[in-house]
Structure formats: structure tokens, C-alpha cells
C-alpha atoms as a PDB file:
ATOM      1  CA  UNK A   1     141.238 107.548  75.762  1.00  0.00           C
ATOM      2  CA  UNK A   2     143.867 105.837  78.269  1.00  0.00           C
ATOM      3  CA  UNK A   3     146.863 103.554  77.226  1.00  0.00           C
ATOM      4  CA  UNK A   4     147.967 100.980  79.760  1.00  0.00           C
ATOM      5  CA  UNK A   5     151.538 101.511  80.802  1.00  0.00           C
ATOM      6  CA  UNK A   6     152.753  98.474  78.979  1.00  0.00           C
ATOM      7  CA  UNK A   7     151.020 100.436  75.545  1.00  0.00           C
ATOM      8  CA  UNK A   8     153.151 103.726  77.062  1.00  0.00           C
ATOM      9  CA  UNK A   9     156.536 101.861  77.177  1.00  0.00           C
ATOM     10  CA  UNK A  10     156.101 100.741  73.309  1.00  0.00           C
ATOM     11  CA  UNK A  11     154.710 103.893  71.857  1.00  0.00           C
ATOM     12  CA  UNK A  12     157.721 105.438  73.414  1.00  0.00           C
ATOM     13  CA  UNK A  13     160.255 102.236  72.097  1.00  0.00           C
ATOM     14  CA  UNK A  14     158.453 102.711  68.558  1.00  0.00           C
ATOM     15  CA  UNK A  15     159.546 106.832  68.437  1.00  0.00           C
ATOM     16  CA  UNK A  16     162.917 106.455  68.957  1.00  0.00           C
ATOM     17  CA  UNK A  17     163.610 103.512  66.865  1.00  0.00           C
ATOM     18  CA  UNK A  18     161.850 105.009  63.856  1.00  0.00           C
ATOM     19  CA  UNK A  19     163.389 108.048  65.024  1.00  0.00           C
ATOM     20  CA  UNK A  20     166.876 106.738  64.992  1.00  0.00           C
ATOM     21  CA  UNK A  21     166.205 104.504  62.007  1.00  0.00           C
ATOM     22  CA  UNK A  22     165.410 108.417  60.107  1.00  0.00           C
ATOM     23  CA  UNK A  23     168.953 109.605  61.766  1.00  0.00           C
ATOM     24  CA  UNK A  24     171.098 106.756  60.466  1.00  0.00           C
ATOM     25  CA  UNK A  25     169.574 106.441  57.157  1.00  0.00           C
ATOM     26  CA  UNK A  26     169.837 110.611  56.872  1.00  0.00           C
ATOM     27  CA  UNK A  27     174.117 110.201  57.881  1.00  0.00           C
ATOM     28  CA  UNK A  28     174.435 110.719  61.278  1.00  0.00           C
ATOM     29  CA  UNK A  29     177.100 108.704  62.873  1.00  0.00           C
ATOM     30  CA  UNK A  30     176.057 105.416  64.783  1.00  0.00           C
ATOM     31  CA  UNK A  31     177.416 106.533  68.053  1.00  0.00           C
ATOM     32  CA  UNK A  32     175.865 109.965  68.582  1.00  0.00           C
ATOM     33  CA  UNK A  33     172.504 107.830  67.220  1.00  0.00           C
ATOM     34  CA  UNK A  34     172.654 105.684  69.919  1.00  0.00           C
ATOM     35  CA  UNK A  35     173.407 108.265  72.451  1.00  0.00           C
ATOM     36  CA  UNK A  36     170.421 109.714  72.065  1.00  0.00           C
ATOM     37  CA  UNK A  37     168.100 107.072  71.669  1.00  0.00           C
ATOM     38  CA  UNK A  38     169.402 105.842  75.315  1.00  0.00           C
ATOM     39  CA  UNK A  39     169.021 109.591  76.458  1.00  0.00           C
ATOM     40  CA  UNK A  40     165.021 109.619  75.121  1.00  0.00           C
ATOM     41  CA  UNK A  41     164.565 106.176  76.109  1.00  0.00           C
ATOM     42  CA  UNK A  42     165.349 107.133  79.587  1.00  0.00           C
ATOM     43  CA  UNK A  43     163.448 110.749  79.376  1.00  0.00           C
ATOM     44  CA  UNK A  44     160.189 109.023  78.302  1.00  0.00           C
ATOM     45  CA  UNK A  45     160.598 105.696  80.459  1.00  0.00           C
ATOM     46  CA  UNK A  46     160.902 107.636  83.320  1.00  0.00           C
ATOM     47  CA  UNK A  47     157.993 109.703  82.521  1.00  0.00           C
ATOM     48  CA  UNK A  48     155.836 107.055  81.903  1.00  0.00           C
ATOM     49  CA  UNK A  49     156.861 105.795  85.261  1.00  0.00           C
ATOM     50  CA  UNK A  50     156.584 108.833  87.340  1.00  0.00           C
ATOM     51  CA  UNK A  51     153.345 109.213  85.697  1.00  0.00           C
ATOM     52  CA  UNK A  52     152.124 106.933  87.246  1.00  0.00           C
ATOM     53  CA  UNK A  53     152.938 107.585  91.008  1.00  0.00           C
ATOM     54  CA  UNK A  54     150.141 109.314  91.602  1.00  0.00           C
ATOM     55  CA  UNK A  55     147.694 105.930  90.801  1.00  0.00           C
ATOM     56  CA  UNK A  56     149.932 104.011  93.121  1.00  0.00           C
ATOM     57  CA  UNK A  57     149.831 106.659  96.227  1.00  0.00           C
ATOM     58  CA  UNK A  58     145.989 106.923  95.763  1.00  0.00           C
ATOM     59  CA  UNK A  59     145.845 102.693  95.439  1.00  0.00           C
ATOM     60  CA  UNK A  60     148.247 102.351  98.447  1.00  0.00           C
ATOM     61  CA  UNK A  61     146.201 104.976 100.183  1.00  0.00           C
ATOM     62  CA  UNK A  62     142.942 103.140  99.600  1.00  0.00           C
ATOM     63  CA  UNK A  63     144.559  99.603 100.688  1.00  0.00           C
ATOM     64  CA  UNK A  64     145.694 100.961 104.152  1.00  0.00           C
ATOM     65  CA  UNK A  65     142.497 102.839 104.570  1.00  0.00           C
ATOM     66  CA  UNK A  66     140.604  99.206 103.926  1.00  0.00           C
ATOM     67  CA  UNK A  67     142.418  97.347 106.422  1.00  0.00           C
ATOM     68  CA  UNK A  68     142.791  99.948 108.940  1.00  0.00           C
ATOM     69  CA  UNK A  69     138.682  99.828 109.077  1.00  0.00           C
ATOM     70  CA  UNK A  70     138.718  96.395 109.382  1.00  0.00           C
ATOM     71  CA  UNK A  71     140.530  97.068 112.881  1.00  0.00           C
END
């Protein structure tokens, strides 16, 4: 089963707002909450991202080798 990336980005947004939702409502302070929800939203945005690169080099690959046979 595949997720678009879109699917990815709010999988990732749902985690770490339940998971900070758990933190505050267990005591921790708002601050070192927050911090790390921006850390794992960045971790697992970037992942999602650099995930993927690899579809984009093969697309770009296939878009140069298109026109470069039309030559």
C-alpha cells in the first residue's frame, strides 16, 4: 500500500500533535513540548521529502531521455 506525499505530511502532523497533546496533558512544560514537536516535525518532513528524491531523479531522468530522442 502507498500514501501520497500529501497523506505522508499529515500522518506525520497527526503523531506529534497527539503526541504532544499526551505530553502536556501528562505535565510537561509547554516550552520543552513545543521544542520537540518542531524538532519531529522537521525529522519526519524532511524524510518524507528526501524520500522522495529518488521518484523525482528517475522522472527527471525519463523527461530528458524523451526529449533528447525527439532530437
Amino acid at each position: 500500500m502507498t500514501f501520497s506525499t500529501r497523506t505522508r505530511y499529515l500522518l506525520i502532523t497527526a503523531a506529534v500533535l497527539t503526541a504532544s497533546a499526551i505530553q502536556l496533558i501528562s505535565g510537561y512544560r509547554f516550552i520543552i513540548v513545543a521544542v520537540a514537536a518542531a524538532t519531529f516535525l522537521f525529522i519526519g518532513y524532511l524524510i518524507v521529502y528526501l524520500s522522495g528524491s529518488k521518484q523525482r531523479a528517475i522522472r527527471r531522468r525519463r523527461k530528458y531521455d524523451y526529449y533528447a530522442g525527439k532530437s
